[in-house]
PDB file of N, CA and C in Angstrom:
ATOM      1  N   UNK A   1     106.872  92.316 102.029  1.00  0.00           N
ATOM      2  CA  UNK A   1     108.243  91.922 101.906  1.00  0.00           C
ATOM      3  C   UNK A   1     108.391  90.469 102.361  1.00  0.00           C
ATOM      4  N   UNK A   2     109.078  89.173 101.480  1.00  0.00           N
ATOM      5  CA  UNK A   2     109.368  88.206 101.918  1.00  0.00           C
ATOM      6  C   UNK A   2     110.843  88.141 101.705  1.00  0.00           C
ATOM      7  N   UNK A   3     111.376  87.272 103.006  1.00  0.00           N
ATOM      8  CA  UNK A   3     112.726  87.417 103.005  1.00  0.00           C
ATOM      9  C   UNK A   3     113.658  88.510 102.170  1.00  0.00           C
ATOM     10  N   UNK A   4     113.326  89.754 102.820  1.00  0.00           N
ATOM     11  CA  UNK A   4     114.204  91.053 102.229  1.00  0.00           C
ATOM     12  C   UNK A   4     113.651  91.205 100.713  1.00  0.00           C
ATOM     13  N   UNK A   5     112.665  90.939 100.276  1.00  0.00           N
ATOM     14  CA  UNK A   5     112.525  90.905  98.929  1.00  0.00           C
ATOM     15  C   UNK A   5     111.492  91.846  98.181  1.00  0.00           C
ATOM     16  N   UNK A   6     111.051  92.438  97.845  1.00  0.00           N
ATOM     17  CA  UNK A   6     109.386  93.004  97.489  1.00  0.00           C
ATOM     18  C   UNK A   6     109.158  91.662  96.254  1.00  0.00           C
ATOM     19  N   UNK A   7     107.572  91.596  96.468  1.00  0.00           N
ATOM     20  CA  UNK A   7     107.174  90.229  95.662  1.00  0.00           C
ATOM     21  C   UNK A   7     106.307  91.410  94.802  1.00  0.00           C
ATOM     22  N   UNK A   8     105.972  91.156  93.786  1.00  0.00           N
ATOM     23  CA  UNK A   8     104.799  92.245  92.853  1.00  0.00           C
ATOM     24  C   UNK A   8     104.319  91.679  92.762  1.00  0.00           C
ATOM     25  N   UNK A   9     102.797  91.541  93.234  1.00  0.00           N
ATOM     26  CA  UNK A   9     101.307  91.249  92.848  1.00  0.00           C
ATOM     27  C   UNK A   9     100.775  91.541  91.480  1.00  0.00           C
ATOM     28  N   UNK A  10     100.098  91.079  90.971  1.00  0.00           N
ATOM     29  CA  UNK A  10      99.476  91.165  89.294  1.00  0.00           C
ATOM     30  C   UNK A  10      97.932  90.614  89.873  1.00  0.00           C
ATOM     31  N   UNK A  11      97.274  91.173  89.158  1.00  0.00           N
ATOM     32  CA  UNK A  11      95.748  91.233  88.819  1.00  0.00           C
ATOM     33  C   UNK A  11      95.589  89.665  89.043  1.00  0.00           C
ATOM     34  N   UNK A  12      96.400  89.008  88.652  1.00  0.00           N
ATOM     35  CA  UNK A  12      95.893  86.839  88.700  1.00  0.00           C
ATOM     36  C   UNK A  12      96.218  86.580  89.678  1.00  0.00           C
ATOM     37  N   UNK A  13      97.141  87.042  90.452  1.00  0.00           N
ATOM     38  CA  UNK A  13      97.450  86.742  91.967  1.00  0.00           C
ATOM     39  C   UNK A  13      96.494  87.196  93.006  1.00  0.00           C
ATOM     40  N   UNK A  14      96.123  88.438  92.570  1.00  0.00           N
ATOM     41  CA  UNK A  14      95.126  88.807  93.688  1.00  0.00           C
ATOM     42  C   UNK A  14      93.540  88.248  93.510  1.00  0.00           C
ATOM     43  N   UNK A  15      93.433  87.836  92.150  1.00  0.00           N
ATOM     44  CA  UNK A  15      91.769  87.586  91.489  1.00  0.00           C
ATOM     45  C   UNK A  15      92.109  85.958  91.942  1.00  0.00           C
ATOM     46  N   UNK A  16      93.160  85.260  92.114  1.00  0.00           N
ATOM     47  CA  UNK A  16      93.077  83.395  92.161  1.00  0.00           C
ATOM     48  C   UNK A  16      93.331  83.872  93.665  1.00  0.00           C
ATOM     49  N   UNK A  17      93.723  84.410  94.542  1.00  0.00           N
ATOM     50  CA  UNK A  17      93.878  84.361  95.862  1.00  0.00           C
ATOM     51  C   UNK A  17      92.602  84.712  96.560  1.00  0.00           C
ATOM     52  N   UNK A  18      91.764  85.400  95.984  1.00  0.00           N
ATOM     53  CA  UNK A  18      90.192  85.478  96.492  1.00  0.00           C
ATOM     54  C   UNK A  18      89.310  84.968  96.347  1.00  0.00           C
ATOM     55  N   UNK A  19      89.648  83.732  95.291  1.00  0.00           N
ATOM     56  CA  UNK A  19      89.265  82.799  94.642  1.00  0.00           C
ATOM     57  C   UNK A  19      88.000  83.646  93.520  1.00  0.00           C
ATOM     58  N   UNK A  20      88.523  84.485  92.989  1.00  0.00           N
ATOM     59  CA  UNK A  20      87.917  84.836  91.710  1.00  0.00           C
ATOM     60  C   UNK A  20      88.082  84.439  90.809  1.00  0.00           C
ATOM     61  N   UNK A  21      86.981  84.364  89.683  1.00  0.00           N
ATOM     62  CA  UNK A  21      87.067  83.308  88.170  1.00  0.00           C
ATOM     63  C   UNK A  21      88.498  84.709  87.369  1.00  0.00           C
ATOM     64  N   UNK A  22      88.936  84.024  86.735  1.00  0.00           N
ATOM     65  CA  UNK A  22      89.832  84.939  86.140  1.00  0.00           C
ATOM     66  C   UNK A  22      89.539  84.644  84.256  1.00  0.00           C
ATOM     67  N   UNK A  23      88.496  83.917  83.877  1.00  0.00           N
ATOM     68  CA  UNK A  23      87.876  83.883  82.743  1.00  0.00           C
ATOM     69  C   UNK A  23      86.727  83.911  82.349  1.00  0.00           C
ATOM     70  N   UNK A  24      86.416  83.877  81.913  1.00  0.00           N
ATOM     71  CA  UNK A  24      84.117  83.674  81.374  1.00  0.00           C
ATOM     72  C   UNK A  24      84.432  85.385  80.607  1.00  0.00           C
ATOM     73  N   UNK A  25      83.013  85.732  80.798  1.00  0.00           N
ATOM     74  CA  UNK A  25      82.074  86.818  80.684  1.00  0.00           C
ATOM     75  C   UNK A  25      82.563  87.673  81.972  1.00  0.00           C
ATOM     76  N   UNK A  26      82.715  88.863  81.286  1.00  0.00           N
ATOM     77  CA  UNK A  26      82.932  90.185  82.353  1.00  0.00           C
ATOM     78  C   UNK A  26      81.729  90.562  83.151  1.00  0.00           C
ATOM     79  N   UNK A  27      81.749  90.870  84.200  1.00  0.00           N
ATOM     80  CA  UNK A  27      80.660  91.642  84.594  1.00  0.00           C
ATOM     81  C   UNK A  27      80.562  93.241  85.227  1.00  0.00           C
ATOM     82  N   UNK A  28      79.548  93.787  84.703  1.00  0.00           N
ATOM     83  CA  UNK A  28      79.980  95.467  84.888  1.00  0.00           C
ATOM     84  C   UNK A  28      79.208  95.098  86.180  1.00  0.00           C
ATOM     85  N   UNK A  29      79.328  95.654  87.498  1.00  0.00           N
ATOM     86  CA  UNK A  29      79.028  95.610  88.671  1.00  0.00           C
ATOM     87  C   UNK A  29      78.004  97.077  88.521  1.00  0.00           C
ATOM     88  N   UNK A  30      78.515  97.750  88.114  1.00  0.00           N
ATOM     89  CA  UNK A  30      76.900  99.317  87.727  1.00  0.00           C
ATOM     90  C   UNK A  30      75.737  98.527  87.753  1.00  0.00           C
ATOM     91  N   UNK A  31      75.564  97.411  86.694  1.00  0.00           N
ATOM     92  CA  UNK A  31      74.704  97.395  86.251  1.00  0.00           C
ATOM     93  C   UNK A  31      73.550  96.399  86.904  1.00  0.00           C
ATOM     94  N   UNK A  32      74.675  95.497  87.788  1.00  0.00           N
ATOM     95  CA  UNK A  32      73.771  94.274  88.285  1.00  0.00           C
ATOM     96  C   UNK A  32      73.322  94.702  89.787  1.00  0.00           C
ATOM     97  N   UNK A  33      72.367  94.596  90.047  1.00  0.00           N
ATOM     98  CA  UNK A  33      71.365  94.865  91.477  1.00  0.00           C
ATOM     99  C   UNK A  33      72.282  93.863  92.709  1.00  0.00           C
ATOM    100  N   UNK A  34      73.349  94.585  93.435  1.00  0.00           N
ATOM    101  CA  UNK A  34      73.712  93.339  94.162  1.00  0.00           C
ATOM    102  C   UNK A  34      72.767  92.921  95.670  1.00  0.00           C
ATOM    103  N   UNK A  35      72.715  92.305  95.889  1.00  0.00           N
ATOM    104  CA  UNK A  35      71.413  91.904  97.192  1.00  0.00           C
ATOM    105  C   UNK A  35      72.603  91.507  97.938  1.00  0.00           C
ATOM    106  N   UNK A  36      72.964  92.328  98.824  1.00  0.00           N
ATOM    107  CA  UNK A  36      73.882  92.352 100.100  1.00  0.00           C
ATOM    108  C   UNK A  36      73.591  92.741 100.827  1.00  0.00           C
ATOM    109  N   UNK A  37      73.782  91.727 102.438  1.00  0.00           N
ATOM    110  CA  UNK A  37      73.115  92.449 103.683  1.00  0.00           C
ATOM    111  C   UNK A  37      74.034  93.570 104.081  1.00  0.00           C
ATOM    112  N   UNK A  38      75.440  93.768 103.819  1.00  0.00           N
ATOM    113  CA  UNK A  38      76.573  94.655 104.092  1.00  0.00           C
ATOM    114  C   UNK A  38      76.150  95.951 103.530  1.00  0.00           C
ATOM    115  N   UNK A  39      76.614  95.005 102.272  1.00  0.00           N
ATOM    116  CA  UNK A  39      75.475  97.267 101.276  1.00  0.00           C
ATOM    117  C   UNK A  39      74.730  97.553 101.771  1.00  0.00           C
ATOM    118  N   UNK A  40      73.424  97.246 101.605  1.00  0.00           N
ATOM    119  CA  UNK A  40      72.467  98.022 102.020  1.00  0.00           C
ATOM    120  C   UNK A  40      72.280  98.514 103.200  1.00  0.00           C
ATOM    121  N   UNK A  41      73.854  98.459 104.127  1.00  0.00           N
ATOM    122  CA  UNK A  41      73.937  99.345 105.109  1.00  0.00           C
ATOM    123  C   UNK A  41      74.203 100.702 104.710  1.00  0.00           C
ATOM    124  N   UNK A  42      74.558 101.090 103.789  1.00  0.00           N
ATOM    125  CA  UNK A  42      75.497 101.880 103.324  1.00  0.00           C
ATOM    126  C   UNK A  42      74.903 102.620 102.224  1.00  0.00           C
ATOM    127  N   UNK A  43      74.360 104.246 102.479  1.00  0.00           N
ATOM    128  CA  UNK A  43      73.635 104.889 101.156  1.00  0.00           C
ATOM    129  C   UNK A  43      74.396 105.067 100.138  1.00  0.00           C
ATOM    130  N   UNK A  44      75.349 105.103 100.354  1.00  0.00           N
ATOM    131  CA  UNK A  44      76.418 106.012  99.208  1.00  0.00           C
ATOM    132  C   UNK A  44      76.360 105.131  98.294  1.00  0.00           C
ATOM    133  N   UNK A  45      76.465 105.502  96.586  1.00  0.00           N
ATOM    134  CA  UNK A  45      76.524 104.708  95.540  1.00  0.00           C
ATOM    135  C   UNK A  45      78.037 104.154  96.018  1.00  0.00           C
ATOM    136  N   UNK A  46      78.943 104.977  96.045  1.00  0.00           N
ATOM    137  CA  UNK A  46      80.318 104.423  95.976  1.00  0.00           C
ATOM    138  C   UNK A  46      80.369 104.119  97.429  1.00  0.00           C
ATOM    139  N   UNK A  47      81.329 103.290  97.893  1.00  0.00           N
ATOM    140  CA  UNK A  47      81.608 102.645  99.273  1.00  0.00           C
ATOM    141  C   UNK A  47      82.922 102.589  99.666  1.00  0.00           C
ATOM    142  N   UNK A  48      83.775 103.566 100.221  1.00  0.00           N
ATOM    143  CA  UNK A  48      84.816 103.416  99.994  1.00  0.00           C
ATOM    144  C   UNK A  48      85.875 102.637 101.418  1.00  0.00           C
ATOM    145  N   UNK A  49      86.934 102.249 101.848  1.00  0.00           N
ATOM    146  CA  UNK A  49      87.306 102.038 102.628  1.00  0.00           C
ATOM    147  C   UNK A  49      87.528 102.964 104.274  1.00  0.00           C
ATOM    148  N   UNK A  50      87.486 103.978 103.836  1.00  0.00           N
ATOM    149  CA  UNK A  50      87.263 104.641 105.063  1.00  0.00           C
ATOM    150  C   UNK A  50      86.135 104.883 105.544  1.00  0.00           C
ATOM    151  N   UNK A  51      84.671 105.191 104.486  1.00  0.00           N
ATOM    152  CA  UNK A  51      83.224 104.842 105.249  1.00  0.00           C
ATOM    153  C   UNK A  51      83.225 103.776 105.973  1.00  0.00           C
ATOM    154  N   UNK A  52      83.807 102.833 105.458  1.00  0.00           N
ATOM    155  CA  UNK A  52      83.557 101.276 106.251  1.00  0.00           C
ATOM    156  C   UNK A  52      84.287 101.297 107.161  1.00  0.00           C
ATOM    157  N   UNK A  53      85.549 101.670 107.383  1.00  0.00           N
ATOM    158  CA  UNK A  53      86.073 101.529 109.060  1.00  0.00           C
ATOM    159  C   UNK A  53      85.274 102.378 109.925  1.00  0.00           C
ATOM    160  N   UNK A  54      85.089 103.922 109.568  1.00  0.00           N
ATOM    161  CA  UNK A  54      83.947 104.825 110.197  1.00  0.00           C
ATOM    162  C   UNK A  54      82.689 104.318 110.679  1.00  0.00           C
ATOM    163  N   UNK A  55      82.042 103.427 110.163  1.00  0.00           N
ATOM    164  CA  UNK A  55      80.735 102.956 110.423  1.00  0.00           C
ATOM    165  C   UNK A  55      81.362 101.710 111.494  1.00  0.00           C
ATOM    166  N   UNK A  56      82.220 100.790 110.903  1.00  0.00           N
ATOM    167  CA  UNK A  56      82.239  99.989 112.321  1.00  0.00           C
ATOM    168  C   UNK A  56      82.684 100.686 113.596  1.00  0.00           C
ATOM    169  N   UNK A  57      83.307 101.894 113.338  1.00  0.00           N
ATOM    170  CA  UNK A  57      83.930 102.658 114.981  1.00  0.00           C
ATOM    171  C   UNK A  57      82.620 102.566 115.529  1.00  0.00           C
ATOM    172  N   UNK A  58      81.551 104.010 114.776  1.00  0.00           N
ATOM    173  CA  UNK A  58      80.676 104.739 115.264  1.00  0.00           C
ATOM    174  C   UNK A  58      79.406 103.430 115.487  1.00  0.00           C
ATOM    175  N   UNK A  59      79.122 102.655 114.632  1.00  0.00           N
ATOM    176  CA  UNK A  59      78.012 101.687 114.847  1.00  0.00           C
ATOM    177  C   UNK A  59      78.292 100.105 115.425  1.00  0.00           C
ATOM    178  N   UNK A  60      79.458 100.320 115.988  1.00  0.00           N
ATOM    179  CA  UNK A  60      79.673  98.619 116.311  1.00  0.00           C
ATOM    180  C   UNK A  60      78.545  98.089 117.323  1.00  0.00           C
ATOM    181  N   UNK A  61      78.136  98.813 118.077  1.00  0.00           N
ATOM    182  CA  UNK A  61      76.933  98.465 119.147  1.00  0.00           C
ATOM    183  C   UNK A  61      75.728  98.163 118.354  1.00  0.00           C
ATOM    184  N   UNK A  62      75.618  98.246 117.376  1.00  0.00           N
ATOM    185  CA  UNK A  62      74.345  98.552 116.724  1.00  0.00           C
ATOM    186  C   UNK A  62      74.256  97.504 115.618  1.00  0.00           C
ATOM    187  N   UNK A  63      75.262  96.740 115.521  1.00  0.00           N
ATOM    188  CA  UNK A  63      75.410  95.981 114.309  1.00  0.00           C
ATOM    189  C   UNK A  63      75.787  94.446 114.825  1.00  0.00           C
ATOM    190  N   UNK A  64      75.167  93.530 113.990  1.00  0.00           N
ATOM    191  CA  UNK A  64      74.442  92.428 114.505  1.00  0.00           C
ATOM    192  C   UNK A  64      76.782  91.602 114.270  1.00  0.00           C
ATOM    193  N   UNK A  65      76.651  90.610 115.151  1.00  0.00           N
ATOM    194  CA  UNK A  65      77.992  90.574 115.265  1.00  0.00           C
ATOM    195  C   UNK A  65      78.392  89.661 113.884  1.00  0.00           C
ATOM    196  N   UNK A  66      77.719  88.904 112.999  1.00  0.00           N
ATOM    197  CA  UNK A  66      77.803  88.727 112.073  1.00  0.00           C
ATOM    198  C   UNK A  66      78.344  89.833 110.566  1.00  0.00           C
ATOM    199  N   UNK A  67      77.438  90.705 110.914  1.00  0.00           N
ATOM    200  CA  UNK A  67      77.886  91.875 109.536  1.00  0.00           C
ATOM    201  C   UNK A  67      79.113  92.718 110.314  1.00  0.00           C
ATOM    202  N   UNK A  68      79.333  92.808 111.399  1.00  0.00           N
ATOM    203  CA  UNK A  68      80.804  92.752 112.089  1.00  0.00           C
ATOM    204  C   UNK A  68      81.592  92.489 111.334  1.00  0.00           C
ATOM    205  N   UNK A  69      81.917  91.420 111.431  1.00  0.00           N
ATOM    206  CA  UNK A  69      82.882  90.128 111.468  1.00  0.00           C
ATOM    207  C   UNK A  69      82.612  90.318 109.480  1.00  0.00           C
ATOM    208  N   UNK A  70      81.675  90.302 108.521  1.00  0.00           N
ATOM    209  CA  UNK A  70      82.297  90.456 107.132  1.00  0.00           C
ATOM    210  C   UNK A  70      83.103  91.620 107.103  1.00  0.00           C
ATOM    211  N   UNK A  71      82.127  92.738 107.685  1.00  0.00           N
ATOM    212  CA  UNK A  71      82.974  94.093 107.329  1.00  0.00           C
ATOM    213  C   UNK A  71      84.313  93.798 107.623  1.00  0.00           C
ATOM    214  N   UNK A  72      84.485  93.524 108.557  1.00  0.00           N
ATOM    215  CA  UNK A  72      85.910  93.523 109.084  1.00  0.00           C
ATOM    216  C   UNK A  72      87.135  92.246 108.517  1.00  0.00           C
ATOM    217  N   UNK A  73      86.452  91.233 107.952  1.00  0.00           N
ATOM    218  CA  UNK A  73      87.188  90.734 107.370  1.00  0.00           C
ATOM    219  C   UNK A  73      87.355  91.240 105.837  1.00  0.00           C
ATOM    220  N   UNK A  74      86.162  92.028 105.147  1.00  0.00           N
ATOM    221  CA  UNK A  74      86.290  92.487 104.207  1.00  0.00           C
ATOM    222  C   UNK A  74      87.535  93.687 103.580  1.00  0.00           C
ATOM    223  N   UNK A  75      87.846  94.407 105.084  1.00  0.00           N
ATOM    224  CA  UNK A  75      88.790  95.476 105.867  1.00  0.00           C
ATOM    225  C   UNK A  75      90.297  95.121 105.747  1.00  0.00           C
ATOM    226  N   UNK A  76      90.089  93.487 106.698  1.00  0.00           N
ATOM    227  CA  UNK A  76      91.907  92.524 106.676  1.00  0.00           C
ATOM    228  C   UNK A  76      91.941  92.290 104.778  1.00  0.00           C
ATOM    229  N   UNK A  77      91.293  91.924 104.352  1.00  0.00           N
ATOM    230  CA  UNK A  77      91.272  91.413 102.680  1.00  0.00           C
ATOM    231  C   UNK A  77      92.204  92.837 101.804  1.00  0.00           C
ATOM    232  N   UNK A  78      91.247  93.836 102.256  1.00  0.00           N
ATOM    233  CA  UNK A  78      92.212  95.411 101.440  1.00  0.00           C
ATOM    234  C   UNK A  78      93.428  95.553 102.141  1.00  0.00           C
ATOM    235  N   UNK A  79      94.045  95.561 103.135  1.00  0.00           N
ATOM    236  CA  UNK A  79      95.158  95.880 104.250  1.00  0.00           C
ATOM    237  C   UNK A  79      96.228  94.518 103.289  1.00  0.00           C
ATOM    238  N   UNK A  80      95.229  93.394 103.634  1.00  0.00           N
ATOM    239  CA  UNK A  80      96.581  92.609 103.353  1.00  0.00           C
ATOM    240  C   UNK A  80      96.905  92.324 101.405  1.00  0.00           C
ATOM    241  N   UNK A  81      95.733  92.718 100.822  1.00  0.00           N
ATOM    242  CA  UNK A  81      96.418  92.859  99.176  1.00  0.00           C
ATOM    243  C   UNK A  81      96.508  93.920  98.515  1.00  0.00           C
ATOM    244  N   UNK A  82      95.841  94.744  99.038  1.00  0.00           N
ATOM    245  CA  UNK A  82      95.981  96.185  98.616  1.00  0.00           C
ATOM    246  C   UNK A  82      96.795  97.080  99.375  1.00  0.00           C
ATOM    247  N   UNK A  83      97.052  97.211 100.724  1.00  0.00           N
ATOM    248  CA  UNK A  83      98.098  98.211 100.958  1.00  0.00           C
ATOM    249  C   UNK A  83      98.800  98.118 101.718  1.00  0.00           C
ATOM    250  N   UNK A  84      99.944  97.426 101.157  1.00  0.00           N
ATOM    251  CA  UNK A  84     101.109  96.965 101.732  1.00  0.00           C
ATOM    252  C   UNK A  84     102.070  97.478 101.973  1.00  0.00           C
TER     253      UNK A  84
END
């Protein structure tokens, strides 16, 4: 809500605010091998937002304070464009 208002987000607002390309070539994410130190924490094909808060509760001691700090900003990123 800004000044008493609801603002509606669209797909270009949220893809130019993350600084995503919003033209070229599509990419199916299935298909491409991503090499992430974050994933490959994580067995599950799918990754959803509540595994990831779960794992930082239960593993924060255990996790180097760097992959911390993405997860968790990765966490503020869904909160603040996705569920408002």
């Amino acid at each position: 809500m800004i000044n008493s208002e609801f603002v509606a987000f669209k797909l270009l607002d949220i893809c130019v605010g993350l600084g995503l390309r919003v033209y070229g070539e599509r990419i199916d994410l299935e298909e491409v091998d991503v090499d992430s130190v974050c994933r490959k924490k994580f067995s599950e094909k799918k990754v959803t937002v509540t595994i990831i808060y779960n794992y930082l509760l239960n593993q924060c001691e255990c996790l180097d304070v760097e992959d911390f700090c993405r997860l968790y900003i990765l966490l503020g990123i869904y909160e603040f464009f996705f569920f408002a």
